[in-house]
PDB file of N, CA and C in Angstrom:
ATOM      1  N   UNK A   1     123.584 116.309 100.322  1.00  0.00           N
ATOM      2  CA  UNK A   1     122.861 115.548 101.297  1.00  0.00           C
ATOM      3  C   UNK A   1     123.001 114.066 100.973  1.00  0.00           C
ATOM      4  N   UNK A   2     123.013 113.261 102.224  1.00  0.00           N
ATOM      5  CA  UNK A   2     123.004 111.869 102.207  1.00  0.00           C
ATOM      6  C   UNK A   2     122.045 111.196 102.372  1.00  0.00           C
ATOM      7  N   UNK A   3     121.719 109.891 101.921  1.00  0.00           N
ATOM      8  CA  UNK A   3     120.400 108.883 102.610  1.00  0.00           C
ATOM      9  C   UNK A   3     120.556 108.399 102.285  1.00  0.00           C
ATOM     10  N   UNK A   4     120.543 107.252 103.401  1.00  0.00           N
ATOM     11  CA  UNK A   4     120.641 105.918 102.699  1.00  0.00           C
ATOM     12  C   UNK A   4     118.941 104.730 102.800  1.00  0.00           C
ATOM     13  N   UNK A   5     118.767 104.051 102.187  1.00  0.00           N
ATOM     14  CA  UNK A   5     117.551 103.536 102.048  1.00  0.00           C
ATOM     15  C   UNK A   5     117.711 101.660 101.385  1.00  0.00           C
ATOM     16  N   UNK A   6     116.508 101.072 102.102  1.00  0.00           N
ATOM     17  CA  UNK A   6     116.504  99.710 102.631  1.00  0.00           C
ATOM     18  C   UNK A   6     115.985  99.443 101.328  1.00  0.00           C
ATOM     19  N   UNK A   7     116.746  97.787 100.431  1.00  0.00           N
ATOM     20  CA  UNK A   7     116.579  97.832  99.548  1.00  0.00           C
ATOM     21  C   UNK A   7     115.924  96.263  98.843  1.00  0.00           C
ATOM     22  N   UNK A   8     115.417  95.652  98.515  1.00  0.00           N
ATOM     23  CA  UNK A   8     114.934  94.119  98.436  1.00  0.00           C
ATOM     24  C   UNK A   8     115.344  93.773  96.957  1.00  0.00           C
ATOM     25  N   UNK A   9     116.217  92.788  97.028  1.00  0.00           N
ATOM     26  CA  UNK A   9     116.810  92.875  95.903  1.00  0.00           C
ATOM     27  C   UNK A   9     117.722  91.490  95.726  1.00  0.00           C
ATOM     28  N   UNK A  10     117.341  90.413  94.597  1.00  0.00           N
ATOM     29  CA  UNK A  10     117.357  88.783  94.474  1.00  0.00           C
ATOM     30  C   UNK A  10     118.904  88.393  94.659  1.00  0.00           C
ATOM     31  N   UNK A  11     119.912  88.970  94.181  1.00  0.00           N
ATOM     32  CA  UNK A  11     121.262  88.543  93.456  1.00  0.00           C
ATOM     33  C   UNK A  11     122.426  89.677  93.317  1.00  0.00           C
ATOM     34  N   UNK A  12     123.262  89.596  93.751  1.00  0.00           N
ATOM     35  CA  UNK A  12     124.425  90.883  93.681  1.00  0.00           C
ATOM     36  C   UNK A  12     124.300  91.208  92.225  1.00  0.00           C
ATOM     37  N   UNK A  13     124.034  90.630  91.130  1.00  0.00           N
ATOM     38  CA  UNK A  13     123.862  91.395  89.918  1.00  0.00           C
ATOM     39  C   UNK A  13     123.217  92.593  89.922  1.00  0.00           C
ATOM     40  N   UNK A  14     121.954  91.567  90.220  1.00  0.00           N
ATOM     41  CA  UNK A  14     121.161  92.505  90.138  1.00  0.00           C
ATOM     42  C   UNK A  14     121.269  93.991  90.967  1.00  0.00           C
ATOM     43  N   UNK A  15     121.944  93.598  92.238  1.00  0.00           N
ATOM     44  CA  UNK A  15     122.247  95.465  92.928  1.00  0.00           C
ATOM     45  C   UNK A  15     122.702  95.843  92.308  1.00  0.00           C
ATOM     46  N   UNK A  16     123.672  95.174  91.156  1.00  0.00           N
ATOM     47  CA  UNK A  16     124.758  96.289  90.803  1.00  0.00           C
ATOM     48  C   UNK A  16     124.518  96.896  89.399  1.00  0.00           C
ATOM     49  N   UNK A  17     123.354  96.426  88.999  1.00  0.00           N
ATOM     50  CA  UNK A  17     122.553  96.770  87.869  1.00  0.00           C
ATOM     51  C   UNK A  17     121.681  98.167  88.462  1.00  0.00           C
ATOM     52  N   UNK A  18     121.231  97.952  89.428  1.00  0.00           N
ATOM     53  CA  UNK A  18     120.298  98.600  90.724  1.00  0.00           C
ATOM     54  C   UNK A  18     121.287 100.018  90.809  1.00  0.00           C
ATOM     55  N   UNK A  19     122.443  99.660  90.990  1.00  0.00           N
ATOM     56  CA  UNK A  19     123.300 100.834  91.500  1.00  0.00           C
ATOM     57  C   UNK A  19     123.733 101.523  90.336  1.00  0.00           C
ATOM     58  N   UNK A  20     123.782 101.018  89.477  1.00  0.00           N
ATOM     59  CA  UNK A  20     124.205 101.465  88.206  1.00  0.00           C
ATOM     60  C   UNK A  20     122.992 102.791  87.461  1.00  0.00           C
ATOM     61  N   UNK A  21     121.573 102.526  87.701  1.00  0.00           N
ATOM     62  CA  UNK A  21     120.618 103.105  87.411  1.00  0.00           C
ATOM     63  C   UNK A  21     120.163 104.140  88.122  1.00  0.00           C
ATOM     64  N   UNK A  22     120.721 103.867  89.483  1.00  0.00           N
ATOM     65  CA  UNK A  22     120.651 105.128  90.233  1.00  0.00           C
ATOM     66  C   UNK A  22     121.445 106.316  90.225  1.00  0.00           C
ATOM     67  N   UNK A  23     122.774 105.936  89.978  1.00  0.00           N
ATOM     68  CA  UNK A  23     123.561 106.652  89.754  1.00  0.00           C
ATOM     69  C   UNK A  23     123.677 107.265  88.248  1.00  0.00           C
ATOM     70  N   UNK A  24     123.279 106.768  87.316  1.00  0.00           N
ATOM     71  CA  UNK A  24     122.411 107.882  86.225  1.00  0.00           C
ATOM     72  C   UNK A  24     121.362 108.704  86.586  1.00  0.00           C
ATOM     73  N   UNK A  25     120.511 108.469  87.402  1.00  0.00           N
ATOM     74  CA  UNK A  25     119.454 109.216  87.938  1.00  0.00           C
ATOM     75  C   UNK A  25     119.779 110.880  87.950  1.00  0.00           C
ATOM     76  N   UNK A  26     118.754 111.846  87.202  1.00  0.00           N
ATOM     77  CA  UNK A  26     119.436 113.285  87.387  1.00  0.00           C
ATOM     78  C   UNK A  26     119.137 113.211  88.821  1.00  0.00           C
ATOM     79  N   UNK A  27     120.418 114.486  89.361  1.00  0.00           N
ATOM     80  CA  UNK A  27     119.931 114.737  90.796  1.00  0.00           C
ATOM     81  C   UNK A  27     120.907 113.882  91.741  1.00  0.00           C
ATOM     82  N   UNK A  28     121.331 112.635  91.204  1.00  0.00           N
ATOM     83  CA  UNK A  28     122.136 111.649  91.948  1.00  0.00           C
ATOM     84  C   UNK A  28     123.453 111.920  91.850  1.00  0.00           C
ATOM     85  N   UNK A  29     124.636 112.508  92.823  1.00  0.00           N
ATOM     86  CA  UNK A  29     126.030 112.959  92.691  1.00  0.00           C
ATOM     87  C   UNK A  29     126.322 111.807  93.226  1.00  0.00           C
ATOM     88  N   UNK A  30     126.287 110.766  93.829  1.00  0.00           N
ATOM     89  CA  UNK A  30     126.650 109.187  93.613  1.00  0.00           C
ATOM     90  C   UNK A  30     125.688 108.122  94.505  1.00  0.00           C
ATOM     91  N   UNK A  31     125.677 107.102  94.247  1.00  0.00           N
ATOM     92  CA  UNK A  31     125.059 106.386  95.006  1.00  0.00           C
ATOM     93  C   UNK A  31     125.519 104.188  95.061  1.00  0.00           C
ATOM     94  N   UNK A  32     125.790 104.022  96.095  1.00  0.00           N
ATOM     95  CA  UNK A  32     126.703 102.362  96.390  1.00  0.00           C
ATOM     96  C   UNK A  32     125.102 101.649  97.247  1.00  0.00           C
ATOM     97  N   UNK A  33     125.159 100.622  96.330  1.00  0.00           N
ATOM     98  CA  UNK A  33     124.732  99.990  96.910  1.00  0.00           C
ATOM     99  C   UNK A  33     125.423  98.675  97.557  1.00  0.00           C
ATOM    100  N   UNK A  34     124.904  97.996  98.464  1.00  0.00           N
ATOM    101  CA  UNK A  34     125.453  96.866  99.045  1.00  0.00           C
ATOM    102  C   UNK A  34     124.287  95.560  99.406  1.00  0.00           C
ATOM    103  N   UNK A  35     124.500  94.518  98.397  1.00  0.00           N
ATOM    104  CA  UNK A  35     123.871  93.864  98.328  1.00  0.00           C
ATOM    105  C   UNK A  35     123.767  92.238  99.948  1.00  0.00           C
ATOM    106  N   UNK A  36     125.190  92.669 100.834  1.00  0.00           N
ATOM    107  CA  UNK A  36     125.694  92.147 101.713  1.00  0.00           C
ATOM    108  C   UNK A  36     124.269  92.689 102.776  1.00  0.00           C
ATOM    109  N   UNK A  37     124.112  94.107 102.889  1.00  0.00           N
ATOM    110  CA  UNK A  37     123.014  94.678 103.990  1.00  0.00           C
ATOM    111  C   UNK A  37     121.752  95.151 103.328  1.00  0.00           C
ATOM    112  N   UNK A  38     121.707  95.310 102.334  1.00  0.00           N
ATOM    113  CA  UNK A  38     120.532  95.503 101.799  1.00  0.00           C
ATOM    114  C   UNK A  38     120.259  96.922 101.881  1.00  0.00           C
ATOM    115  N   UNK A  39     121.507  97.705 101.760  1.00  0.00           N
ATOM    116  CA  UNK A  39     121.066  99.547 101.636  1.00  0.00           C
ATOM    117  C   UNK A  39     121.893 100.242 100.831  1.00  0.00           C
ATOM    118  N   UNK A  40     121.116 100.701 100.390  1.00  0.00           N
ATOM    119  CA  UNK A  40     121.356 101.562  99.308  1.00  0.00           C
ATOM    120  C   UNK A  40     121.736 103.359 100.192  1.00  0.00           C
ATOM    121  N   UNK A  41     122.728 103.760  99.536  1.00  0.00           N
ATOM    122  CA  UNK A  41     123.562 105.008 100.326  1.00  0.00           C
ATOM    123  C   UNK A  41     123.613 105.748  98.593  1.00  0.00           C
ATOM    124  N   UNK A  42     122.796 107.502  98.925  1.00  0.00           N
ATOM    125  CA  UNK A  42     122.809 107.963  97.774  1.00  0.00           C
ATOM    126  C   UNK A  42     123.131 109.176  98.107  1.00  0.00           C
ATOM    127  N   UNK A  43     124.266 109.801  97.163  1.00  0.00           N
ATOM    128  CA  UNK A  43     124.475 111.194  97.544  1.00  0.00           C
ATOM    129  C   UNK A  43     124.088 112.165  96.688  1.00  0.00           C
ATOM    130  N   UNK A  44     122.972 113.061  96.870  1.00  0.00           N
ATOM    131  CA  UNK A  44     122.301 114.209  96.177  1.00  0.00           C
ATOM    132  C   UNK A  44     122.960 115.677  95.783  1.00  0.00           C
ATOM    133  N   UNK A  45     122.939 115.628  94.417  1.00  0.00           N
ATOM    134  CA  UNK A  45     123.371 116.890  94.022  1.00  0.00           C
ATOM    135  C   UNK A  45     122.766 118.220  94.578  1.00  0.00           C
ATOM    136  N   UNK A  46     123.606 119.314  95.492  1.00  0.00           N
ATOM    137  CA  UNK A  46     122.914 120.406  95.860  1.00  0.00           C
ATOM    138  C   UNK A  46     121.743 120.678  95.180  1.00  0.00           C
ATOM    139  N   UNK A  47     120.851 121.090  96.196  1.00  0.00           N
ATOM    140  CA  UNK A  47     119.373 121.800  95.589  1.00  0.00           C
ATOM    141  C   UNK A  47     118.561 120.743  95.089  1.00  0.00           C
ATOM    142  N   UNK A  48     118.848 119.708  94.872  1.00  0.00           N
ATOM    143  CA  UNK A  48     117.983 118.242  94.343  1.00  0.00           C
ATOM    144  C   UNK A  48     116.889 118.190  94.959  1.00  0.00           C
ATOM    145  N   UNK A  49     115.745 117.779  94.586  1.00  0.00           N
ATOM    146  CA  UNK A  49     114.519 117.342  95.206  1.00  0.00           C
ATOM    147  C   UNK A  49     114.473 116.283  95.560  1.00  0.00           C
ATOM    148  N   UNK A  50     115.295 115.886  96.708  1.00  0.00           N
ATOM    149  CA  UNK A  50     115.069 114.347  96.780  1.00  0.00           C
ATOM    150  C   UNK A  50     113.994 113.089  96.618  1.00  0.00           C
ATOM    151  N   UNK A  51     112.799 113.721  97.152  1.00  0.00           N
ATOM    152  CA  UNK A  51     111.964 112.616  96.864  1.00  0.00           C
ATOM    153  C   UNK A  51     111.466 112.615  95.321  1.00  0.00           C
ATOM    154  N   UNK A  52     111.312 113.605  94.532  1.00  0.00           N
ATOM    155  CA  UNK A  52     111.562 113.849  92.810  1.00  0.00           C
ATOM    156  C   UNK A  52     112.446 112.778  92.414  1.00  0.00           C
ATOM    157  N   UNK A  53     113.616 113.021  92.975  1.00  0.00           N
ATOM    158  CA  UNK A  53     114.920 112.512  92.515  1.00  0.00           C
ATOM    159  C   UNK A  53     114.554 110.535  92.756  1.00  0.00           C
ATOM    160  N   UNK A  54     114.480 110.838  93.911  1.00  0.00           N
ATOM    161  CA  UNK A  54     113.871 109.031  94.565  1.00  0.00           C
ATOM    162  C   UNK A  54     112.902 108.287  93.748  1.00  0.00           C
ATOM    163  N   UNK A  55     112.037 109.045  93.155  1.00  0.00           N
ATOM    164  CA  UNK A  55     111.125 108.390  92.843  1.00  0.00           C
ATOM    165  C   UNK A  55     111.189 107.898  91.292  1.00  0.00           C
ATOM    166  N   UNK A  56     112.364 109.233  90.707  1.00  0.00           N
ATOM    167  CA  UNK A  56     112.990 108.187  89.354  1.00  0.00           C
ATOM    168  C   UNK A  56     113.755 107.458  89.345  1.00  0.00           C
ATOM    169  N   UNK A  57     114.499 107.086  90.419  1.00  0.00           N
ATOM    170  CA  UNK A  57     115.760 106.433  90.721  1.00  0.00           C
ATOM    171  C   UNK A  57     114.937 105.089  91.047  1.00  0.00           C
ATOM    172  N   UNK A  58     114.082 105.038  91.427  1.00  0.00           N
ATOM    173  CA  UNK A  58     112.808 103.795  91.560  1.00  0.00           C
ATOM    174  C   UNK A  58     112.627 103.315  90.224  1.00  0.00           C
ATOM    175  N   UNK A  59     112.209 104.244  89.333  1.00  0.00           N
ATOM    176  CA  UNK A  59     111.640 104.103  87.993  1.00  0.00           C
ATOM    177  C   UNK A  59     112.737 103.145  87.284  1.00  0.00           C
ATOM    178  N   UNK A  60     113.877 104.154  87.529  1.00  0.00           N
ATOM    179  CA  UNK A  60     115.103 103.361  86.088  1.00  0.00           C
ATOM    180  C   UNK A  60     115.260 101.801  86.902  1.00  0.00           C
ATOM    181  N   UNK A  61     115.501 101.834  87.941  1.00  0.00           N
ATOM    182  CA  UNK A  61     115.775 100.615  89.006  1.00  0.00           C
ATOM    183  C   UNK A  61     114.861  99.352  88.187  1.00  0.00           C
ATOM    184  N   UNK A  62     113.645 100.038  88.509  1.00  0.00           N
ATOM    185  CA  UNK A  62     112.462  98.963  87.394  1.00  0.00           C
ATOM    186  C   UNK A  62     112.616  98.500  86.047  1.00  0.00           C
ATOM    187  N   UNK A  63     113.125  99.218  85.105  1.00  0.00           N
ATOM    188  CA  UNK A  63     113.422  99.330  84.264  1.00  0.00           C
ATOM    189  C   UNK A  63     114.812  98.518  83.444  1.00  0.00           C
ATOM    190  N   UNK A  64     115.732  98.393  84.477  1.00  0.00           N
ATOM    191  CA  UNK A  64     116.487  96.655  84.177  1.00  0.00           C
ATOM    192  C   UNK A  64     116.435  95.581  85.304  1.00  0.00           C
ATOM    193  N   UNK A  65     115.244  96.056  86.577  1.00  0.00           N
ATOM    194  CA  UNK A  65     115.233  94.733  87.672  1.00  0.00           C
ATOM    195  C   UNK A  65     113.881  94.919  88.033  1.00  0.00           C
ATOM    196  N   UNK A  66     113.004  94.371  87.450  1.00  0.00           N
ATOM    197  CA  UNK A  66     111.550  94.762  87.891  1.00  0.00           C
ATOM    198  C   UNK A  66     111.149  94.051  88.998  1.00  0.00           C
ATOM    199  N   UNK A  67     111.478  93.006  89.383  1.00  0.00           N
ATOM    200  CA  UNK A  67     111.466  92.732  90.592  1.00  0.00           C
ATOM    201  C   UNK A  67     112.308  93.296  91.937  1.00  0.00           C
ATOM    202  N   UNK A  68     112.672  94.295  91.817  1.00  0.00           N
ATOM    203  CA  UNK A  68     113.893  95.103  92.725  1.00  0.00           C
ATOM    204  C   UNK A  68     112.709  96.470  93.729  1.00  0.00           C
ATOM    205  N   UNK A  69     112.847  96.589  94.934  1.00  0.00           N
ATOM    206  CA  UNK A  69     112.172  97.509  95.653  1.00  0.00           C
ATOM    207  C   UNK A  69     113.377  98.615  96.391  1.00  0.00           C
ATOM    208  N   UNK A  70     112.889  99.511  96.176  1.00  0.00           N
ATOM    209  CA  UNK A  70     113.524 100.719  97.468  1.00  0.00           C
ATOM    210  C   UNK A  70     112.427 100.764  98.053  1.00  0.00           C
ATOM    211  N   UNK A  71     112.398 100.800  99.250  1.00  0.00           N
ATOM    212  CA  UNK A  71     111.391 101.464 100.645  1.00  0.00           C
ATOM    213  C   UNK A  71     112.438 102.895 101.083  1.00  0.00           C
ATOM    214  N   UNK A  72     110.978 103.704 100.242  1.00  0.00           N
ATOM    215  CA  UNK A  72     111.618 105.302 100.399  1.00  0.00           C
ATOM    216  C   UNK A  72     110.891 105.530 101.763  1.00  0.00           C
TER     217      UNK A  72
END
């Protein structure tokens, strides 16, 4: 499964720090962000709980950009 989700976020570093953390996320089979539109596109490993999955992918996100938001 796909989704993509609207993302607030200071500096292309920082997305790509952003994208980098998501895509460690268990549950996450890949995910690009684009700091040009501001969305984040994540592709979920079969059977994943997505909003489980979303809501650590929030966590690590915080965790090197604490000023960084997903609107799940």
């Amino acid at each position: 499964m796909k989704k993509t989700y609207k993302v607030e976020v200071d500096c292309a570093n920082c997305a790509a720090k952003m994208e980098e953390a998501v895509k460690a996320t268990a549950g996450v089979k890949d995910a690009t962000l684009s700091f040009m539109t501001l969305k984040l596109k994540v592709e979920f490993e079969d059977g994943a709980d997505v909003d489980a999955v979303m809501q650590e992918a929030v966590k690590n996100c915080k965790k090197v950009e604490d000023d960084c938001e997903i609107f799940l």
